[in-house]
Protein backbone atom coordinates (compact mmCIF):
# COMPACT_ATOMS: atom_id res chain seq x y z
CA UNK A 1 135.43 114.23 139.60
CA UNK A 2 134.40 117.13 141.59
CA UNK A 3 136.51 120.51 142.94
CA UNK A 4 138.25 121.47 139.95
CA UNK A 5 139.28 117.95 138.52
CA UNK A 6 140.53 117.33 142.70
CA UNK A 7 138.63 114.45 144.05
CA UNK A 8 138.65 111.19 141.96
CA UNK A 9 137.24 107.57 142.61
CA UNK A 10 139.14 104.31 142.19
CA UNK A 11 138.18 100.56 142.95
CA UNK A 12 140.87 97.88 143.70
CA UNK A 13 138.26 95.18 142.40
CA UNK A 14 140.85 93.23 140.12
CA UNK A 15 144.04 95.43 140.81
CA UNK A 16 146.93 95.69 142.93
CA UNK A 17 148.56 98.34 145.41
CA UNK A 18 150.94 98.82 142.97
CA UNK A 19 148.20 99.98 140.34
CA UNK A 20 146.90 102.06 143.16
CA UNK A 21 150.49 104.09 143.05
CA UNK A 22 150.81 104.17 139.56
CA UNK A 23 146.88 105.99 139.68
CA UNK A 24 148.05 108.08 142.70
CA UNK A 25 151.39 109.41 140.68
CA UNK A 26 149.74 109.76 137.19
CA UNK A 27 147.15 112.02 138.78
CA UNK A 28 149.70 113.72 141.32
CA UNK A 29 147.83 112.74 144.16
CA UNK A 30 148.52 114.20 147.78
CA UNK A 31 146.13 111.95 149.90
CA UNK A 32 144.12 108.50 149.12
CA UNK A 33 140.81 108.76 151.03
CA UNK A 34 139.71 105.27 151.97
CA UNK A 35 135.69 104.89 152.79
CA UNK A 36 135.33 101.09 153.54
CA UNK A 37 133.52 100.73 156.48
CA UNK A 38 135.64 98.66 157.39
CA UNK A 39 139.46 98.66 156.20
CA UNK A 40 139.50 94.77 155.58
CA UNK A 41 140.61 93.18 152.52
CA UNK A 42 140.90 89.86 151.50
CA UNK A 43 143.62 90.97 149.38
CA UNK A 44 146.54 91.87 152.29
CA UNK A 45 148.17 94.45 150.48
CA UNK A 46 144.47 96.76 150.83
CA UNK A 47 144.03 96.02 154.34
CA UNK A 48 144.32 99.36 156.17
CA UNK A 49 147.52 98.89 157.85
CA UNK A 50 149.24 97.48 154.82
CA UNK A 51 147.40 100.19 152.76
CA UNK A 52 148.33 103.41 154.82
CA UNK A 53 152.30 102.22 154.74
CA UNK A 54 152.57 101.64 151.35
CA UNK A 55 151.45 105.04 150.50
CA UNK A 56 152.71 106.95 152.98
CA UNK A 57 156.60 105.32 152.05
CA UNK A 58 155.20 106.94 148.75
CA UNK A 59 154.55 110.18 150.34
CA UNK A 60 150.94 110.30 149.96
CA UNK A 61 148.48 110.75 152.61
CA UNK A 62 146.19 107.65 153.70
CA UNK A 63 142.91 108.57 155.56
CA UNK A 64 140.10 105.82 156.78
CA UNK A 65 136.63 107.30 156.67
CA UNK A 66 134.52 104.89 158.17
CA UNK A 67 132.21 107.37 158.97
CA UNK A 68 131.31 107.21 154.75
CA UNK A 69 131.63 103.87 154.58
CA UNK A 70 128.07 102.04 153.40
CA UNK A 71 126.40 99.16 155.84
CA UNK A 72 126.87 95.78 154.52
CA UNK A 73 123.57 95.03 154.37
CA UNK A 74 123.23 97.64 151.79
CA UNK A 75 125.62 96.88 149.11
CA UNK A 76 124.40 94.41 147.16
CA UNK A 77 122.10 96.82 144.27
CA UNK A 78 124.93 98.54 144.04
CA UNK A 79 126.11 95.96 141.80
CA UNK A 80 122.95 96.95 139.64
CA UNK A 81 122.82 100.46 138.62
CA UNK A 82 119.53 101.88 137.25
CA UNK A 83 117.58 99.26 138.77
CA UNK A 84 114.92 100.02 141.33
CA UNK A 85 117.07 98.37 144.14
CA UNK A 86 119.96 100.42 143.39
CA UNK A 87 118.02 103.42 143.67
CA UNK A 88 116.33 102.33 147.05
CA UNK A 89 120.24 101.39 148.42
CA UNK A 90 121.38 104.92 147.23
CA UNK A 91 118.78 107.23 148.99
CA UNK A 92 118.97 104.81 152.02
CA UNK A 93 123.22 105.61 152.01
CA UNK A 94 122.62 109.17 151.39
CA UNK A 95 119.65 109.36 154.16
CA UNK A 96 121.22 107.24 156.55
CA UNK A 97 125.09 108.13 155.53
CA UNK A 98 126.48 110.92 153.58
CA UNK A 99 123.78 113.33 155.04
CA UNK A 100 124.06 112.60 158.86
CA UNK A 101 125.91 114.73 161.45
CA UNK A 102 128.35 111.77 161.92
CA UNK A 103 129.33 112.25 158.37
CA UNK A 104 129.68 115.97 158.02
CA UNK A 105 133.28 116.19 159.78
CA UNK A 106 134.33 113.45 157.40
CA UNK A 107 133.01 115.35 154.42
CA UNK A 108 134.54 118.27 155.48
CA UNK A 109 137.67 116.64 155.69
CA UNK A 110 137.90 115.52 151.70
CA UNK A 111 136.86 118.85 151.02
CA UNK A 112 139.80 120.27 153.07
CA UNK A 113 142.52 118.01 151.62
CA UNK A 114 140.72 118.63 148.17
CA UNK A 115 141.98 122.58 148.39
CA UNK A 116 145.56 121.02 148.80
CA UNK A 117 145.41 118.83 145.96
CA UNK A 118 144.51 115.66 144.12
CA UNK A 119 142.05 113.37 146.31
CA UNK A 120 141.54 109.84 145.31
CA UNK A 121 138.55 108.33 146.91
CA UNK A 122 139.16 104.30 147.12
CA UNK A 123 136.79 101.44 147.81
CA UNK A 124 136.87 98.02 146.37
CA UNK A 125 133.97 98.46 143.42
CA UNK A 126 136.15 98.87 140.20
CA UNK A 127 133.23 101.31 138.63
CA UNK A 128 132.34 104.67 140.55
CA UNK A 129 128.53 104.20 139.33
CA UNK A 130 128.62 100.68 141.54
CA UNK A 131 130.57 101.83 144.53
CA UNK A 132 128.85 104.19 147.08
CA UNK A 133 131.76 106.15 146.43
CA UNK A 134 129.90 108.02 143.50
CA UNK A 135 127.61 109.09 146.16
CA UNK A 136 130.34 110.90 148.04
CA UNK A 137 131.94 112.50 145.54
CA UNK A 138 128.34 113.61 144.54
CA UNK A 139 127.93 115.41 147.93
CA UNK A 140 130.94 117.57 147.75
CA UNK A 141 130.13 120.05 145.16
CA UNK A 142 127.16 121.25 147.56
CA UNK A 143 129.59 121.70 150.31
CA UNK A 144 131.89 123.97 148.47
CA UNK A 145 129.19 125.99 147.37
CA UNK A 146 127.83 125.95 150.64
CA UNK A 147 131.09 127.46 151.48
């Protein structure tokens, strides 16, 4: 979690949208950030469409952030943290991702919602340490210091 216990990480690997709202009310969550790069699911009840009216009949914010989503091609050593791989597939998202111009407005916009309230930051990896999602919650705290 970063900003003051604001921004947390949750996969839908084995769950269900209704796990997703149970998650989103226990932590009193204003806005579900979703950085797929692609909003596809196999599941129908994640796919983007499905996804954003769900929660927003639950009054929470949905927001697609392809922009911080990682390439498919670059997924796989995710699965295997600590590993040389993994380490190689997370400086090539943060070089060729999280730290580009394109992804800077998208950043900026967790951060904003963040000073509202409760962010949760959804992809499908169950664990944070094997979703890329770690990696953006890992940039914010430099941006708010950055100011």
């Amino acid at each position: 979690m970063v900003h003051g216990q604001r921004v947390i990480g949750w996969g839908y690997e084995g769950k269900c949208a209704d796990d997703l709202l149970e998650f989103v009310n226990e932590n009193s969550a204003i806005a579900v950030v979703d950085v797929r790069l692609h909003a596809a699911s196999r599941k129908p009840e994640f796919r983007k469409r499905a996804l954003a009216e769900r929660l927003e009949r639950a009054g929470v914010r949905y927001l697609h952030l392809p922009e911080l989503g990682n390439p498919k091609d670059n997924r796989e050593a995710f699965a295997r943290p600590g590993s040389p791989a993994a380490e190689a597939a997370h400086a090539r998202f943060v070089n060729e991702v999280v730290r580009t111009p394109d992804a800077r407005p998208a950043l900026d916009e967790v951060v904003r919602l963040s000073g509202e309230g409760v962010v949760v930051v959804v992809c499908y990896e169950d664990e944070d340490s094997r979703c890329h999602r770690s990696l953006v919650m890992d940039e914010l705290p430099a941006l708010l210091a950055a100011g």
